[in-house]
N, C-alpha and C. Protein backbone atom coordinates (compact mmCIF):
# COMPACT_ATOMS: atom_id res chain seq x y z
N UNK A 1 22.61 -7.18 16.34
CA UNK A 1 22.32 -7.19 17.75
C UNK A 1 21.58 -8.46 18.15
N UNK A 2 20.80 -9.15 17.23
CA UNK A 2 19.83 -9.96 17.61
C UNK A 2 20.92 -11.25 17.05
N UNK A 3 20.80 -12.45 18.34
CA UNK A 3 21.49 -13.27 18.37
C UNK A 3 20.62 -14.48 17.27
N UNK A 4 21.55 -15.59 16.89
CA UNK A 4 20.74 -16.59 15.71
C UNK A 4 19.72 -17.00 16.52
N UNK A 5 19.66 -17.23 17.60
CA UNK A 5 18.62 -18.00 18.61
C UNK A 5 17.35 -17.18 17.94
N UNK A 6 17.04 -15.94 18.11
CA UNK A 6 16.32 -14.88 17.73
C UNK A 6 16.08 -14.73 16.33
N UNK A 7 16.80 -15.11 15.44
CA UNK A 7 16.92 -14.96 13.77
C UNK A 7 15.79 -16.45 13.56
N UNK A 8 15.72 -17.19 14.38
CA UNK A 8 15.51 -18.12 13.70
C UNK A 8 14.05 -18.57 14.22
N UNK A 9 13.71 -17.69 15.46
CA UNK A 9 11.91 -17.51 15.67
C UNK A 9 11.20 -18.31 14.54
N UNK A 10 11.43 -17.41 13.00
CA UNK A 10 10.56 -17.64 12.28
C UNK A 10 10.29 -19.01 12.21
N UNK A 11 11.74 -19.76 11.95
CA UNK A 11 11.51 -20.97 11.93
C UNK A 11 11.04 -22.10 13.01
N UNK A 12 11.37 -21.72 14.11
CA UNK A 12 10.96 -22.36 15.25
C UNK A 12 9.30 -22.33 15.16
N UNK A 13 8.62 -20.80 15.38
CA UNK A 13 6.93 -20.59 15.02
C UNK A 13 6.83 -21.50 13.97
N UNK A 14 7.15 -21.70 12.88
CA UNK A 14 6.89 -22.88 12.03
C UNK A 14 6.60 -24.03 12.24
N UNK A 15 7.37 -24.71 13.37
CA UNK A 15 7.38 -26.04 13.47
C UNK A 15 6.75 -26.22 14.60
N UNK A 16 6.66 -25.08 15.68
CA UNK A 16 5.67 -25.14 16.52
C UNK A 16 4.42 -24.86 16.56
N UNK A 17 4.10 -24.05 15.17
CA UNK A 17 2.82 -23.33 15.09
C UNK A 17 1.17 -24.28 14.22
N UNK A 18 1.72 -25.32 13.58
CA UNK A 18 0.88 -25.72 12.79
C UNK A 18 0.63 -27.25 13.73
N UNK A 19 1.07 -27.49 15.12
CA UNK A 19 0.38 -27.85 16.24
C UNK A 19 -0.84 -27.35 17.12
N UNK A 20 -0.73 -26.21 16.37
CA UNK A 20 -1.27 -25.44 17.53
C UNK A 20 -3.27 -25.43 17.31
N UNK A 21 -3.42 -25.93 15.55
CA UNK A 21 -4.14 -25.87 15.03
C UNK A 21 -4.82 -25.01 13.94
N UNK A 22 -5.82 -24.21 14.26
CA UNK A 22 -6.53 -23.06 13.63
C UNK A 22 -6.06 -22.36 12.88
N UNK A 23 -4.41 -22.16 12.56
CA UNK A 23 -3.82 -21.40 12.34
C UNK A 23 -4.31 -20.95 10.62
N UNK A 24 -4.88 -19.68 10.06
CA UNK A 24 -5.10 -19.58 9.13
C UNK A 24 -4.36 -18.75 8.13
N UNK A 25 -4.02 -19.09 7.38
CA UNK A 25 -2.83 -18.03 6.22
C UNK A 25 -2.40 -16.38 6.40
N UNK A 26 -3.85 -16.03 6.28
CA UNK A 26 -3.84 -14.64 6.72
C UNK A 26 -2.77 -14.50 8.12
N UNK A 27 -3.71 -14.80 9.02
CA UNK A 27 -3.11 -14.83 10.64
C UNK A 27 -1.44 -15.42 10.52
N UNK A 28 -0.84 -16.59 9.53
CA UNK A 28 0.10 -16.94 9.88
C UNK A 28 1.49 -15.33 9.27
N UNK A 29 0.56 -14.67 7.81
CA UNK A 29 1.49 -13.36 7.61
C UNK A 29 1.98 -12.52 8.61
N UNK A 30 0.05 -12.28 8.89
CA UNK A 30 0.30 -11.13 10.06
C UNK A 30 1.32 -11.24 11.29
N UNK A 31 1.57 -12.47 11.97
CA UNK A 31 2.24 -12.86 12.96
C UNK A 31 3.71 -12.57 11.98
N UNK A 32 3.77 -12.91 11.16
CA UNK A 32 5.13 -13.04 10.43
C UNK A 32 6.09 -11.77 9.98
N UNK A 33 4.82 -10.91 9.88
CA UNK A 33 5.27 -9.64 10.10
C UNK A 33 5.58 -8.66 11.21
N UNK A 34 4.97 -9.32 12.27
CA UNK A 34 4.59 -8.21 13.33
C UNK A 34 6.21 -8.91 14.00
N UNK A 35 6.64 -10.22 13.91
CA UNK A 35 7.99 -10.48 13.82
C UNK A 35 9.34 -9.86 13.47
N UNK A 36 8.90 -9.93 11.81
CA UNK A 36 10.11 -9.27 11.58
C UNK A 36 9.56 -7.30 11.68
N UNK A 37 8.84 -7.17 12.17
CA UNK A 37 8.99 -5.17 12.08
C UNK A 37 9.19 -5.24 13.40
N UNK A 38 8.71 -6.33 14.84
CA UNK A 38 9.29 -6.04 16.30
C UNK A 38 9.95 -6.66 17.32
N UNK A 39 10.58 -7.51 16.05
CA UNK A 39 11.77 -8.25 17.05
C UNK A 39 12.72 -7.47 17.46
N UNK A 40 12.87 -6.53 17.14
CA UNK A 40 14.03 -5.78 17.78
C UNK A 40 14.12 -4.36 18.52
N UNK A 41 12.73 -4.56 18.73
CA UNK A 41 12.16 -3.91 19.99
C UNK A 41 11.87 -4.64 21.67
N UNK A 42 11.50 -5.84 21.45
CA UNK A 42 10.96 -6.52 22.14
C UNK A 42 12.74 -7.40 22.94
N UNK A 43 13.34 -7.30 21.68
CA UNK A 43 14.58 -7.80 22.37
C UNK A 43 15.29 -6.67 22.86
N UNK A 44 15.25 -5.62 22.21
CA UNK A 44 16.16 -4.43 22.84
C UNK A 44 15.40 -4.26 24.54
N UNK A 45 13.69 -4.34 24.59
CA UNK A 45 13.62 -3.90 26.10
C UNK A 45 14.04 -4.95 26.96
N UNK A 46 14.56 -6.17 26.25
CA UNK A 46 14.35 -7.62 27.22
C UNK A 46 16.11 -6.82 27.77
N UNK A 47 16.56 -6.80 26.57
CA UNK A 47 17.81 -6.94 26.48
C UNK A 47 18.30 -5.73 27.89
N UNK A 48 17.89 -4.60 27.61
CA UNK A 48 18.08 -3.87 28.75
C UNK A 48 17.77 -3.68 30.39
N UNK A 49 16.72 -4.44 30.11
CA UNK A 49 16.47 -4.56 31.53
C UNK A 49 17.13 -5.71 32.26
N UNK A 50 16.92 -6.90 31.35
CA UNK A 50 18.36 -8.13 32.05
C UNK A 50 19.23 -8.20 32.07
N UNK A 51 19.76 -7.24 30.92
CA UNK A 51 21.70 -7.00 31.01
C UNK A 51 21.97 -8.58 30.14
N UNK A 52 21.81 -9.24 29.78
CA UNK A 52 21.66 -10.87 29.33
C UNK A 52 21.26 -11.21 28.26
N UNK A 53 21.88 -11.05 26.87
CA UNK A 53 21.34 -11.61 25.78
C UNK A 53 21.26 -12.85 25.53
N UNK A 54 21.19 -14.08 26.37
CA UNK A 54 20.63 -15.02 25.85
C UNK A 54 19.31 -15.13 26.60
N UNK A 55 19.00 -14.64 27.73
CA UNK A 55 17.87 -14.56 28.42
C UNK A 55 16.99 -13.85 27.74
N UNK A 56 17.57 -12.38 27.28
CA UNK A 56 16.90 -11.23 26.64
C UNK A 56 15.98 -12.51 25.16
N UNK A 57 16.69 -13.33 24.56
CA UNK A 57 16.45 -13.95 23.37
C UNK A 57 15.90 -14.97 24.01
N UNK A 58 15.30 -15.89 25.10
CA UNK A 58 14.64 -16.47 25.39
C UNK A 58 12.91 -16.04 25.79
N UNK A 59 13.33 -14.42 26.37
CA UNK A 59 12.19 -13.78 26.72
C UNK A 59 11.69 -13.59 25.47
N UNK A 60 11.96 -12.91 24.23
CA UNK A 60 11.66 -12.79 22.71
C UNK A 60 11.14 -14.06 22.39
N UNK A 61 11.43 -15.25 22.63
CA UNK A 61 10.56 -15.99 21.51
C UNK A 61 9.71 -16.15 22.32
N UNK A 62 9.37 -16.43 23.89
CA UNK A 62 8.35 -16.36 24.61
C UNK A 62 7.30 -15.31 24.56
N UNK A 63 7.42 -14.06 24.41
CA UNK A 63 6.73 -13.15 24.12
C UNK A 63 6.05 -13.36 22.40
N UNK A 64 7.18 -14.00 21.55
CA UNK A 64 6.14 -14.07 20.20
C UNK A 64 5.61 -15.07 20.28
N UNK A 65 6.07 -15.78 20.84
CA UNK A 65 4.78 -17.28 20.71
C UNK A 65 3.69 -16.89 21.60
N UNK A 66 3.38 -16.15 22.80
CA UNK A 66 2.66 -15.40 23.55
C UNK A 66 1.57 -14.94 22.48
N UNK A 67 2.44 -13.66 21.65
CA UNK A 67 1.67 -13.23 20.48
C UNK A 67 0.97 -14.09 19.86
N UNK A 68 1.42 -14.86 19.04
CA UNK A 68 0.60 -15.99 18.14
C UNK A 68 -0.70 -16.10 18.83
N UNK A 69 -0.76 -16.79 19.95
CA UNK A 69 -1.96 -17.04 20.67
C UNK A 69 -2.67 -16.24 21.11
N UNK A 70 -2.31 -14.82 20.87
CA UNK A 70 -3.04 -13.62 21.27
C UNK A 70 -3.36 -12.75 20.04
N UNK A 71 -2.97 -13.41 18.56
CA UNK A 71 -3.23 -12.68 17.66
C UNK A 71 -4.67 -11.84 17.30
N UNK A 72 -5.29 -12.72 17.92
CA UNK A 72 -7.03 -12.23 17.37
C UNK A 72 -7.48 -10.96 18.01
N UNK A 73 -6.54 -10.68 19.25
CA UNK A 73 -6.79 -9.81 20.25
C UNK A 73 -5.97 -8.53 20.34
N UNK A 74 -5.27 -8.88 19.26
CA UNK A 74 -4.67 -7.15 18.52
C UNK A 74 -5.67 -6.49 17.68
N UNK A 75 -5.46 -5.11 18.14
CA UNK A 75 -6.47 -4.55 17.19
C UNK A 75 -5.88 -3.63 16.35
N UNK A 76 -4.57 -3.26 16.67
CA UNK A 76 -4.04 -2.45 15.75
C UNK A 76 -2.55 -2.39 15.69
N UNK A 77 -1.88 -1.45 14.92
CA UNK A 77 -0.20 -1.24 14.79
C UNK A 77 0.06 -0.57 16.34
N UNK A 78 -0.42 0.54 16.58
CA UNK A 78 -0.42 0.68 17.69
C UNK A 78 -0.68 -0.20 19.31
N UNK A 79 -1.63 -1.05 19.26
CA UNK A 79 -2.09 -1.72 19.94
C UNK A 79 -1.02 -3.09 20.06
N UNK A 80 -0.41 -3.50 18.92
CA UNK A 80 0.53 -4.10 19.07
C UNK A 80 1.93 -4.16 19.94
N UNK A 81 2.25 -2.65 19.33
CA UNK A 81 3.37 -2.54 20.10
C UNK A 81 3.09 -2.22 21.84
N UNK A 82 2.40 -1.48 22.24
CA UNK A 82 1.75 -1.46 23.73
C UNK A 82 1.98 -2.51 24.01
N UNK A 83 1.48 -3.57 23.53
CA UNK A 83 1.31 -5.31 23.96
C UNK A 83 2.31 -5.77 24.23
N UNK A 84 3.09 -5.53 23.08
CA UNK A 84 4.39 -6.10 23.22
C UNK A 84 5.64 -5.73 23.92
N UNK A 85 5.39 -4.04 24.15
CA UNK A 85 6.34 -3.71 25.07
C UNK A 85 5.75 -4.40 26.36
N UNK A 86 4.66 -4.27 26.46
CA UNK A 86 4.09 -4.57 28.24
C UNK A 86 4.14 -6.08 28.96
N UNK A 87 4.35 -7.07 27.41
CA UNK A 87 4.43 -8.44 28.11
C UNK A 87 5.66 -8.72 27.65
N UNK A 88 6.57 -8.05 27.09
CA UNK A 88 7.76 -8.36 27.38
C UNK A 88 8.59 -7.32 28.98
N UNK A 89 8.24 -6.63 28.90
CA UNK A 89 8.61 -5.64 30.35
C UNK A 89 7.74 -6.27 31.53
N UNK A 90 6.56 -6.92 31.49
CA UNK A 90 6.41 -7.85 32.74
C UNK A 90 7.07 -9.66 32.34
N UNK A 91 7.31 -9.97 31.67
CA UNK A 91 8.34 -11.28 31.61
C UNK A 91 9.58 -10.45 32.16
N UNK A 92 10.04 -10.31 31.82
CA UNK A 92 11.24 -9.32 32.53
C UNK A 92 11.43 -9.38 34.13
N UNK A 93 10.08 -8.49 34.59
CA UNK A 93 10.40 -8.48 35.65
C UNK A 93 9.78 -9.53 36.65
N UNK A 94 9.14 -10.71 36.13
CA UNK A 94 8.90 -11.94 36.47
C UNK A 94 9.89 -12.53 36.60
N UNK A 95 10.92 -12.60 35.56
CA UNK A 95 12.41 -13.36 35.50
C UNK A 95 12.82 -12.97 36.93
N UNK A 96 13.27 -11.06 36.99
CA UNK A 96 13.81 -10.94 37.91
C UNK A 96 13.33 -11.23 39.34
N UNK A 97 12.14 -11.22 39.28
CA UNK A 97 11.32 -11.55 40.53
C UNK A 97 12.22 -13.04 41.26
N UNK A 98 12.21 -14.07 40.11
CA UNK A 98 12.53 -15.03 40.35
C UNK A 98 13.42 -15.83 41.54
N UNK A 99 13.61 -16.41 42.52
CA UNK A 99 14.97 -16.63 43.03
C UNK A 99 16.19 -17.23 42.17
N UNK A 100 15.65 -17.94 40.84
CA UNK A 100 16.55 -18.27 40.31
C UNK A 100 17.35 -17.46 39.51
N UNK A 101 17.44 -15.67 39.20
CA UNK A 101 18.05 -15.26 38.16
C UNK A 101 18.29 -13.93 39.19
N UNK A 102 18.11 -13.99 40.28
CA UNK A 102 18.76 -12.53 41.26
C UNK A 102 19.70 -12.11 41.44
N UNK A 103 21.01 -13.09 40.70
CA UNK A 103 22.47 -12.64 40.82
C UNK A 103 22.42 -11.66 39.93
N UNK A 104 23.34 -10.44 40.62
CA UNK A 104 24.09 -9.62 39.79
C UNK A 104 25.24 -9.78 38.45
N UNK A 105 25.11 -9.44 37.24
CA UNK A 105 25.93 -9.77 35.94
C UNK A 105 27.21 -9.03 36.48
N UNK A 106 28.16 -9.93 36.52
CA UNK A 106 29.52 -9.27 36.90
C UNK A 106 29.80 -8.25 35.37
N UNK A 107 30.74 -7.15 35.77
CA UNK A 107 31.08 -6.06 34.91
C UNK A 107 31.78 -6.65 33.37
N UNK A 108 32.30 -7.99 33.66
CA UNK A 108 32.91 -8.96 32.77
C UNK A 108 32.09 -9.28 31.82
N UNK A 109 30.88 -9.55 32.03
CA UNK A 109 29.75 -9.64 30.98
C UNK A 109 29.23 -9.06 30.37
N UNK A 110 29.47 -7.65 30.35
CA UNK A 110 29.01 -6.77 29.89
C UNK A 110 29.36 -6.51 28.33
N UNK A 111 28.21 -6.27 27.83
CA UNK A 111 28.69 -6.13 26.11
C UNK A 111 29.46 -4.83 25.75
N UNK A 112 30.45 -4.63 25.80
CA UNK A 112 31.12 -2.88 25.56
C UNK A 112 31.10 -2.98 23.89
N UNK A 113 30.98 -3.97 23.82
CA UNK A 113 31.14 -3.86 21.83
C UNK A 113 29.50 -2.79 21.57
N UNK A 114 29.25 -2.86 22.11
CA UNK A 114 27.83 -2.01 21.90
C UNK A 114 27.39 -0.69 22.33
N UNK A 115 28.40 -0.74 23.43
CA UNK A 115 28.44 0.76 24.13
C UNK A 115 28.83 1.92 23.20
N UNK A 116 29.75 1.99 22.26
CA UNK A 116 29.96 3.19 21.81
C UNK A 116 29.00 3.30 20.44
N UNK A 117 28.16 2.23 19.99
CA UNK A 117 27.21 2.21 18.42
C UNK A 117 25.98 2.67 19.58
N UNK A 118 25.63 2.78 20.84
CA UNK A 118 24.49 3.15 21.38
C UNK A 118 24.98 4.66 21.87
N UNK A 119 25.54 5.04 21.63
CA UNK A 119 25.95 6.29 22.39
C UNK A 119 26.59 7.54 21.37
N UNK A 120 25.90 8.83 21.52
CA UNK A 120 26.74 10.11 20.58
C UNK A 120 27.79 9.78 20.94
N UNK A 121 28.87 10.48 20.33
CA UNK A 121 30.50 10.56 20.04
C UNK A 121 30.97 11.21 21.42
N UNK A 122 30.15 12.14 22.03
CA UNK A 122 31.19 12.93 23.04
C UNK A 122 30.85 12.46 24.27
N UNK A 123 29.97 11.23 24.08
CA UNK A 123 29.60 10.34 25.66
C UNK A 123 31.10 8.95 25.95
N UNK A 124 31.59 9.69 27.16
CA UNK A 124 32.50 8.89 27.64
C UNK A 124 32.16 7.68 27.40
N UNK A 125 32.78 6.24 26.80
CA UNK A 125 32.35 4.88 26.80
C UNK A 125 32.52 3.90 28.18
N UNK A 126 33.25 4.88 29.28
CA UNK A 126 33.65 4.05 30.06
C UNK A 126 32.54 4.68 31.38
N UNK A 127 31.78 6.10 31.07
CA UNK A 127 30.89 6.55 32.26
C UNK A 127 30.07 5.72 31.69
N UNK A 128 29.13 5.52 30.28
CA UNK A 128 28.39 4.53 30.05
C UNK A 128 28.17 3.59 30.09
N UNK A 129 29.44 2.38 30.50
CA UNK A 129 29.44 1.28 30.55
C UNK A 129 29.65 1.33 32.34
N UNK A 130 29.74 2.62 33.40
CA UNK A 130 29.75 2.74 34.95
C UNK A 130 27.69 2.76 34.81
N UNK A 131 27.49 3.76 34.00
CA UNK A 131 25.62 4.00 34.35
C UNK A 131 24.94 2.65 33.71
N UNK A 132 25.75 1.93 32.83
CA UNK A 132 24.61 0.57 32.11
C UNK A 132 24.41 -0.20 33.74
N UNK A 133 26.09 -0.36 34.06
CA UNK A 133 26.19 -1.22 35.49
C UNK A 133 25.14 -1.04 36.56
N UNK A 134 24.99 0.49 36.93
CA UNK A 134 24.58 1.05 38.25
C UNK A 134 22.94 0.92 37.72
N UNK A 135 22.50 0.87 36.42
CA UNK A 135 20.57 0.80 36.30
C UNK A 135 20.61 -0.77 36.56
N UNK A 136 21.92 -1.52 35.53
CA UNK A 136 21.39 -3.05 36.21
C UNK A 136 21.50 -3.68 37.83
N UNK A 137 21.90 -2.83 38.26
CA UNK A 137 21.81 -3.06 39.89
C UNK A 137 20.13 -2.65 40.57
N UNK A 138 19.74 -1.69 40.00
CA UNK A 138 18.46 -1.35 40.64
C UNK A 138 17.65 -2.49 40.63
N UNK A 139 16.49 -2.24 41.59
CA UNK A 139 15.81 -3.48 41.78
C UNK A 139 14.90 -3.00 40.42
N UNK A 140 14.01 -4.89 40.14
CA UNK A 140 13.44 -4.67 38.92
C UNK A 140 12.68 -3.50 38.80
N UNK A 141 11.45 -3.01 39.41
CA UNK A 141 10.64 -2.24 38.85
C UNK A 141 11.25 -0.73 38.53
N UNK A 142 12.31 -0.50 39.42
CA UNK A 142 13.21 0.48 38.94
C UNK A 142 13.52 0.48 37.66
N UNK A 143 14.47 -0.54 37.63
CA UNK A 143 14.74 -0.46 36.34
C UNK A 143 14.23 -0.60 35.69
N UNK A 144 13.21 -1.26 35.11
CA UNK A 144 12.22 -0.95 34.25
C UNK A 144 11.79 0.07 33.94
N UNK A 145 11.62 1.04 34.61
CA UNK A 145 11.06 2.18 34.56
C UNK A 145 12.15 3.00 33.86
N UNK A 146 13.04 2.89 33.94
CA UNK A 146 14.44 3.59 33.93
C UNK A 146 14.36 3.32 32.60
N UNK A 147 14.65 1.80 32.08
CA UNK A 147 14.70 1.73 30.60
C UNK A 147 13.72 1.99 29.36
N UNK A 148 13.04 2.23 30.15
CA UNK A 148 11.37 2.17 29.21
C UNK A 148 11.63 3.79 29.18
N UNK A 149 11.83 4.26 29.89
CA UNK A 149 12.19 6.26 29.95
C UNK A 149 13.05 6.40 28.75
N UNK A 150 14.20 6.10 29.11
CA UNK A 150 15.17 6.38 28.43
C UNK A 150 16.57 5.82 27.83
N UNK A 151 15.51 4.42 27.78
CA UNK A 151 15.87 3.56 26.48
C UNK A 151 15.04 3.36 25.35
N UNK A 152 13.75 3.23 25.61
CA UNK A 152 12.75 3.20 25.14
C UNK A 152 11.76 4.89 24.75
N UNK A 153 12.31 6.03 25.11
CA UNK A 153 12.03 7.01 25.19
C UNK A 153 10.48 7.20 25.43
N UNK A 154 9.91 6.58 26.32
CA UNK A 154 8.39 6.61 26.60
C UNK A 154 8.17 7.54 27.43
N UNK A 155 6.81 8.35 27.28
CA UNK A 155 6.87 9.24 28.74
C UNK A 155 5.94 8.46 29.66
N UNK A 156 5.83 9.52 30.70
CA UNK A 156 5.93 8.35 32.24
C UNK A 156 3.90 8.06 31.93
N UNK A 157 3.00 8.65 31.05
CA UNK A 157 1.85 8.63 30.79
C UNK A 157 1.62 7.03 29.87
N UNK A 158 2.77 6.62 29.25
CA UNK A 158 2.48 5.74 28.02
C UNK A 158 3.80 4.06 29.24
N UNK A 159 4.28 4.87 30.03
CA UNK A 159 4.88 3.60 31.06
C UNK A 159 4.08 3.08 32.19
N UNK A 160 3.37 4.02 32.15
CA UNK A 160 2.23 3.67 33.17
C UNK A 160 0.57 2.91 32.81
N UNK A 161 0.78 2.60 31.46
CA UNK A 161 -0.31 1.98 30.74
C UNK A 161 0.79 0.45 30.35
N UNK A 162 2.23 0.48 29.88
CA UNK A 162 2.51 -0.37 30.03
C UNK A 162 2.85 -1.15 31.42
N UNK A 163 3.03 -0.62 32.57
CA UNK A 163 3.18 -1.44 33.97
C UNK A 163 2.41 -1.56 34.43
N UNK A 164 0.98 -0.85 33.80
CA UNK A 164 -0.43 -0.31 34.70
C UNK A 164 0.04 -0.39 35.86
N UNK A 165 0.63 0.69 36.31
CA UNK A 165 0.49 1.30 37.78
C UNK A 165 0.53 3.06 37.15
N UNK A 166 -0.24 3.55 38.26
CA UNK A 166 -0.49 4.72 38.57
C UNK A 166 0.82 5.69 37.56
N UNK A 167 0.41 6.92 36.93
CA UNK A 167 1.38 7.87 36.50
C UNK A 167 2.09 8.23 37.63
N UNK A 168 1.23 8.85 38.64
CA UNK A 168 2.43 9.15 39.46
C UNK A 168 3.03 7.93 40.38
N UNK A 169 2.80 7.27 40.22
CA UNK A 169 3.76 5.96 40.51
C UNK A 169 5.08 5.79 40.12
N UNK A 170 4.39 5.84 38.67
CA UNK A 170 5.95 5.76 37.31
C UNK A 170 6.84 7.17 37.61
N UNK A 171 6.18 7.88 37.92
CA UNK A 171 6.96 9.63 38.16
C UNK A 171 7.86 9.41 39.82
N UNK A 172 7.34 8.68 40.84
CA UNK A 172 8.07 8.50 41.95
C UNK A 172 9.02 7.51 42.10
N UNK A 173 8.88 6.35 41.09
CA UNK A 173 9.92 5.23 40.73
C UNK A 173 10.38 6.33 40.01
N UNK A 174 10.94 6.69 38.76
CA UNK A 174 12.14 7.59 38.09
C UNK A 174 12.49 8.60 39.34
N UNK A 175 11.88 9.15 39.91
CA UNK A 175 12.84 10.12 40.61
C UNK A 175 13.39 9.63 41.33
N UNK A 176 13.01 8.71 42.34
CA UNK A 176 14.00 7.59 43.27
C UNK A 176 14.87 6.89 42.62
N UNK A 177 14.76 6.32 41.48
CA UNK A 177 15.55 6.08 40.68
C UNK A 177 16.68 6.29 40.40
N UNK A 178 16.49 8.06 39.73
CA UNK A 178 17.30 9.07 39.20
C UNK A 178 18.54 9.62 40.48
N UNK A 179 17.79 9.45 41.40
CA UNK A 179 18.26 9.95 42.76
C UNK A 179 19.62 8.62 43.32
N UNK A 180 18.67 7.51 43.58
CA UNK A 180 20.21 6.64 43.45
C UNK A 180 20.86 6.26 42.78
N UNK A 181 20.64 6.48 41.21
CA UNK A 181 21.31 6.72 40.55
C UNK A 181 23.01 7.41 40.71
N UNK A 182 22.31 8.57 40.46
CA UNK A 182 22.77 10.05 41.09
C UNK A 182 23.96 10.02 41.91
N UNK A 183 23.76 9.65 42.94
CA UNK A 183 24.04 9.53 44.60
C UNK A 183 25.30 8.28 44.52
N UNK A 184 25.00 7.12 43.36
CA UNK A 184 26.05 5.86 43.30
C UNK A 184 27.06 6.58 42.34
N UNK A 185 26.55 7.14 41.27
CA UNK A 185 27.65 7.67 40.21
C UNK A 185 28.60 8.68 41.37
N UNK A 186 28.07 9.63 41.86
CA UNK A 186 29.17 10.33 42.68
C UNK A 186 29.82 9.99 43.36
N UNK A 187 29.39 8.83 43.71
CA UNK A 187 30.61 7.88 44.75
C UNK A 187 31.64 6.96 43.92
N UNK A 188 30.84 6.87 42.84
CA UNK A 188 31.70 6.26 41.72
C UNK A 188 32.87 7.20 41.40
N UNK A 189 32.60 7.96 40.80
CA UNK A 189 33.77 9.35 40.68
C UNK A 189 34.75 9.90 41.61
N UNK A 190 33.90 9.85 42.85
CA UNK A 190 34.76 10.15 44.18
C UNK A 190 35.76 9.01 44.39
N UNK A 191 35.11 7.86 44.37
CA UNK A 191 36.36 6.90 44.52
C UNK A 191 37.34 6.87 43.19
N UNK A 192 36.95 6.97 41.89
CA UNK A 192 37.68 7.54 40.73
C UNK A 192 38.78 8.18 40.90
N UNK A 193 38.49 9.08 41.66
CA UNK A 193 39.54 10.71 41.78
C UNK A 193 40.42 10.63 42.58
N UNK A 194 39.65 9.79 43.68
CA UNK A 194 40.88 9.50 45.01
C UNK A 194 41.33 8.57 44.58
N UNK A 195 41.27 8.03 43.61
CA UNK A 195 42.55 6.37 43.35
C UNK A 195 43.56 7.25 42.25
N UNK A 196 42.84 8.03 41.52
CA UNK A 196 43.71 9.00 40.58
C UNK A 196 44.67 9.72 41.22
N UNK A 197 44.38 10.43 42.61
CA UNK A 197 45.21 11.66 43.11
C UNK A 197 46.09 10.38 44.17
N UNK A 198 46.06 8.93 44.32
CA UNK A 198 47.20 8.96 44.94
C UNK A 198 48.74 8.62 44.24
């Protein structure tokens, strides 16, 4: 899943890291590990919320070089990953904030090679690759919320420490969410059925 751009972090932190100064042995493992056990977390949330794996793999090495410089200020395995979901899910939605990256990913770009290895056996590949479309249309904080739910299987108590906004915040984004969601898929189907029945 993780593109060479991404494979090769380690080496990039290498040649960027012993600029940086201070860097001490210990600290250079720990970073080296916290690499290879969450690169593929950090790219899976990039990856879902931008629809864009080379962006998704630009946000990843930005977020670990982020890390590096924030190493002293982890305090734990746990504390890590929090971190790392939360400043990769606000790079995210900084990107999208952006004027430069607000276009919509035409349906053409879409990775389907991945749709059926992410999905049980009796999930249609083609409603999944209609619902990947319709969350990457939501505006960012939607979707975010959306993927961190139930891509990320977080509940709305542990998404709301990563977006720090309010629980019931995170609980009124998913249901609005869920709702146009909802509301686009049935029109999706409806137009489905009527192109079928003529």
């Amino acid at each position: 899943m993780m593109g060479s751009r991404m494979t090769d972090a380690v080496v990039v932190s290498d040649e960027v890291l012993p600029f940086e100064g201070a860097a001490r042995p210990a600290e250079n493992t720990r970073f080296a590990q916290a690499l290879a056990s969450h690169q593929s977390l950090v790219f899976s949330v990039a990856y879902h919320i931008l629809r864009n794996a080379a962006l998704a793999e630009e946000i990843a090495q930005d977020v670990f070089l982020r890390l590096y410089r924030d190493l002293d200020h982890i305090e734990g395995p746990s504390h890590l990953v929090h971190w790392l979901r939360r400043t990769t899910t606000h790079r995210c939605l900084d990107l999208l904030r952006s004027s430069a990256h607000r276009r919509q990913i035409p349906l053409e770009e879409a990775d389907e090679a991945e749709i059926p290895a992410a999905l049980p056996l009796e999930v249609d590949p083609l409603v999944a690759r209609d619902v990947r479309r319709l969350v990457s249309e939501l505006p960012p904080a939607a979707r975010a919320v959306i993927v961190l739910r139930y891509q990320e299987d977080m509940d709305p108590r542990e998404i709301s420490r990563v977006l720090e906004v309010p629980v019931n915040t995170v609980k009124s984004r998913l249901q609005r969410a869920l709702s146009v969601l909802r509301n686009r898929f049935a029109s999706l189907e409806e137009a489905r059925h009527g192109r079928d029945g003529e």
